[in-house]
C-alpha atoms as a PDB file:
ATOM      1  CA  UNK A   1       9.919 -16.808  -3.114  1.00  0.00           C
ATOM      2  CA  UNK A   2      10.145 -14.987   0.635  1.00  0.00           C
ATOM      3  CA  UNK A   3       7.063 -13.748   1.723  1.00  0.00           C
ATOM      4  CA  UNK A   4       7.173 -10.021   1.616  1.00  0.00           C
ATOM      5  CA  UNK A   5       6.099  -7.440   5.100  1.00  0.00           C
ATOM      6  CA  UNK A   6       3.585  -5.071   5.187  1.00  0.00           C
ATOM      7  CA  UNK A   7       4.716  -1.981   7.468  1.00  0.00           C
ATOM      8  CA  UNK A   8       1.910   0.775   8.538  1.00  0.00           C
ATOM      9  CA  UNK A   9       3.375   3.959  10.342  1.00  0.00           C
ATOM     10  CA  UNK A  10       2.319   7.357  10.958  1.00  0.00           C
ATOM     11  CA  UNK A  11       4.455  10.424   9.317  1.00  0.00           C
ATOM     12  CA  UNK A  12       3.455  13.549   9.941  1.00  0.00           C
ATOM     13  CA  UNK A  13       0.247  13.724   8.446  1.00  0.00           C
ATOM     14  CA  UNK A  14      -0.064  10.589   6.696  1.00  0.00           C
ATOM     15  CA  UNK A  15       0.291   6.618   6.802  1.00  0.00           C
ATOM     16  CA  UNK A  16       2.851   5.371   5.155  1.00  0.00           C
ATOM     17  CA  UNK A  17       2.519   1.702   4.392  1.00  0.00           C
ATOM     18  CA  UNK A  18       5.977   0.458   3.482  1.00  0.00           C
ATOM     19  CA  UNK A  19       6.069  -2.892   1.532  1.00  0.00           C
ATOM     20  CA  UNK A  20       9.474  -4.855   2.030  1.00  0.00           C
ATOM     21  CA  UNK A  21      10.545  -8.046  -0.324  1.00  0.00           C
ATOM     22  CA  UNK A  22       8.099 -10.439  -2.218  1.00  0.00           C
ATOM     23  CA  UNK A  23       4.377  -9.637  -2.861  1.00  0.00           C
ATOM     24  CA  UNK A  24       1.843 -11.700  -4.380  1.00  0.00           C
ATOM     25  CA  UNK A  25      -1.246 -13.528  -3.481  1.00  0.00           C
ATOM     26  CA  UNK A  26       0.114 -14.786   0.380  1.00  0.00           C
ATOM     27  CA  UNK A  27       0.561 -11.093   1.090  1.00  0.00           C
ATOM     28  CA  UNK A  28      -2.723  -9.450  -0.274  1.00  0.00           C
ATOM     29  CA  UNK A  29      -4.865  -9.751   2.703  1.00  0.00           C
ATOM     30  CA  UNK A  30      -2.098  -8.003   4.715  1.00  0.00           C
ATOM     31  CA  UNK A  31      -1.973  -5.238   2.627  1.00  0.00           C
ATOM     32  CA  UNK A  32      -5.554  -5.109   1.757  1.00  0.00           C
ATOM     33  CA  UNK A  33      -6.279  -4.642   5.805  1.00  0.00           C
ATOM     34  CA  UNK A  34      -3.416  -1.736   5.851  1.00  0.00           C
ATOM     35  CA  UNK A  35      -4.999   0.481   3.009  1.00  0.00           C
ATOM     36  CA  UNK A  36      -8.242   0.159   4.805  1.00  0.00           C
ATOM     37  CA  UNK A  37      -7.331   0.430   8.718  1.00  0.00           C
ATOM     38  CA  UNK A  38      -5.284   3.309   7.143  1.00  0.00           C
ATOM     39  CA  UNK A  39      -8.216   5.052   5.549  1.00  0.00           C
ATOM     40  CA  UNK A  40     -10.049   4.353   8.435  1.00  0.00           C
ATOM     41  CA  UNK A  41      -7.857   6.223  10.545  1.00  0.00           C
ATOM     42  CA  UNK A  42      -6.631   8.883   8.972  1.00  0.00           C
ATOM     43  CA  UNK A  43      -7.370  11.090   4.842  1.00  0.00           C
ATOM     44  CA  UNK A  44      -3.937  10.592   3.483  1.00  0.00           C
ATOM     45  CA  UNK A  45      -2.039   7.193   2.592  1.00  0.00           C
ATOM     46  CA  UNK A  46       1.180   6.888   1.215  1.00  0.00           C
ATOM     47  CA  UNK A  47       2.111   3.377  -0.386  1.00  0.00           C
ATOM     48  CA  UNK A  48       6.297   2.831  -0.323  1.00  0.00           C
ATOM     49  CA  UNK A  49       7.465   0.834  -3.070  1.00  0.00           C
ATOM     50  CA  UNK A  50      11.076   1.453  -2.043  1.00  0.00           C
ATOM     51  CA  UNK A  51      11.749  -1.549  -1.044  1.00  0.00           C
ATOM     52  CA  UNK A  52       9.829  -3.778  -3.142  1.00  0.00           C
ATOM     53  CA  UNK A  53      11.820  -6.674  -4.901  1.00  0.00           C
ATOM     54  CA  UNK A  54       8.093  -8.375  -6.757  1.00  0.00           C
ATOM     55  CA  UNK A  55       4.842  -7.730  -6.675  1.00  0.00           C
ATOM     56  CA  UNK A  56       2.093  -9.667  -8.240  1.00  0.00           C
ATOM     57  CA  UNK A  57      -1.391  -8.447  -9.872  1.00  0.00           C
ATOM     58  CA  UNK A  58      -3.268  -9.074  -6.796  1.00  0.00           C
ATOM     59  CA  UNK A  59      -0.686  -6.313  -5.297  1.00  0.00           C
ATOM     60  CA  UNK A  60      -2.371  -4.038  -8.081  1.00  0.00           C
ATOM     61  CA  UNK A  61      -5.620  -5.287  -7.124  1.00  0.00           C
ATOM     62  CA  UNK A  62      -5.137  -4.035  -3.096  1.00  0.00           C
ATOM     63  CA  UNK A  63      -3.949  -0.583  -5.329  1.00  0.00           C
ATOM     64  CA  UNK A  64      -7.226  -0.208  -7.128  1.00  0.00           C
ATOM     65  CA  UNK A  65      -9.286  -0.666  -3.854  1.00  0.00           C
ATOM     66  CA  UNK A  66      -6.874   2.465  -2.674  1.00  0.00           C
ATOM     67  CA  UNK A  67      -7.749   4.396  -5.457  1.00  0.00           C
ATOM     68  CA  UNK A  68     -11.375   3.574  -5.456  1.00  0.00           C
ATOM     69  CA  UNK A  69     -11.334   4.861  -1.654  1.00  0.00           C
ATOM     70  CA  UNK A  70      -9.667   8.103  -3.154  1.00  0.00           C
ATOM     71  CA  UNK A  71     -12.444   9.212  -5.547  1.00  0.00           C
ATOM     72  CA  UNK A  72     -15.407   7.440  -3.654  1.00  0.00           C
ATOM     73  CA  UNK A  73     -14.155  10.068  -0.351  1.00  0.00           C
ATOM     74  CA  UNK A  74     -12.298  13.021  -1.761  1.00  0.00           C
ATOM     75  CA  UNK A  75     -11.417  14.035   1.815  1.00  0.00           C
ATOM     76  CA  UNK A  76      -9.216  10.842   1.287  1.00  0.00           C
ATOM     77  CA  UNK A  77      -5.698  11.181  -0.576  1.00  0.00           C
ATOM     78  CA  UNK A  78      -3.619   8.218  -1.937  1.00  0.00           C
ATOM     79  CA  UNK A  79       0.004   8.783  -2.913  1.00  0.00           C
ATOM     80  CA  UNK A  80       2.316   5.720  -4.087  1.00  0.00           C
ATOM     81  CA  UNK A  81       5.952   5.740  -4.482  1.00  0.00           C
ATOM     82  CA  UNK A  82       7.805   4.775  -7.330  1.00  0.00           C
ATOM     83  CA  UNK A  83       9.952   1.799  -6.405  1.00  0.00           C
ATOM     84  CA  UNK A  84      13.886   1.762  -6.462  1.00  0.00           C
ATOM     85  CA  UNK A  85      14.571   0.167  -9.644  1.00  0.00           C
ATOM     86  CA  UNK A  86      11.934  -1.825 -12.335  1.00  0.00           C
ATOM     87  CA  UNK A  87      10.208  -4.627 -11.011  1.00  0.00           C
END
């Protein structure tokens, strides 16, 4: 399995962290640290699936900390993208 990237960049008024490839447990920590250096600097994050080709449940697990910093700080928003095609 190739080990997937994790891609944080500022659009307009939101991050936008873009995942690319694989995702599972060897990529966590790197998206963990997005979602929160992304909530740390700015309210809104938006989480590209696009280009996704697998993700793993601890890829869900980085998700529910996301979501849990949504309703803990409702000045924070977090939007994720469908992917492409089914996973």
């Amino acid at each position: 399995m190739a080990v997937g990237e994790v891609v944080v960049e500022r659009e307009q008024d939101a991050w936008v962290v873009t995942l690319r490839g694989e995702h599972d447990v060897s990529t966590n920590p790197s998206l963990a640290d997005a979602l929160r250096d992304a909530f740390g600097r700015g309210s809104k994050v938006v989480v590209d699936f696009s280009e996704v080709e697998f993700i793993d449940s601890t890829v869900l697990r980085a998700l529910a900390y996301g979501r849990k910093e949504a309703v803990e700080h409702p000045e924070h928003e977090l939007v994720i993208g469908r992917p492409a095609r089914a996973l």
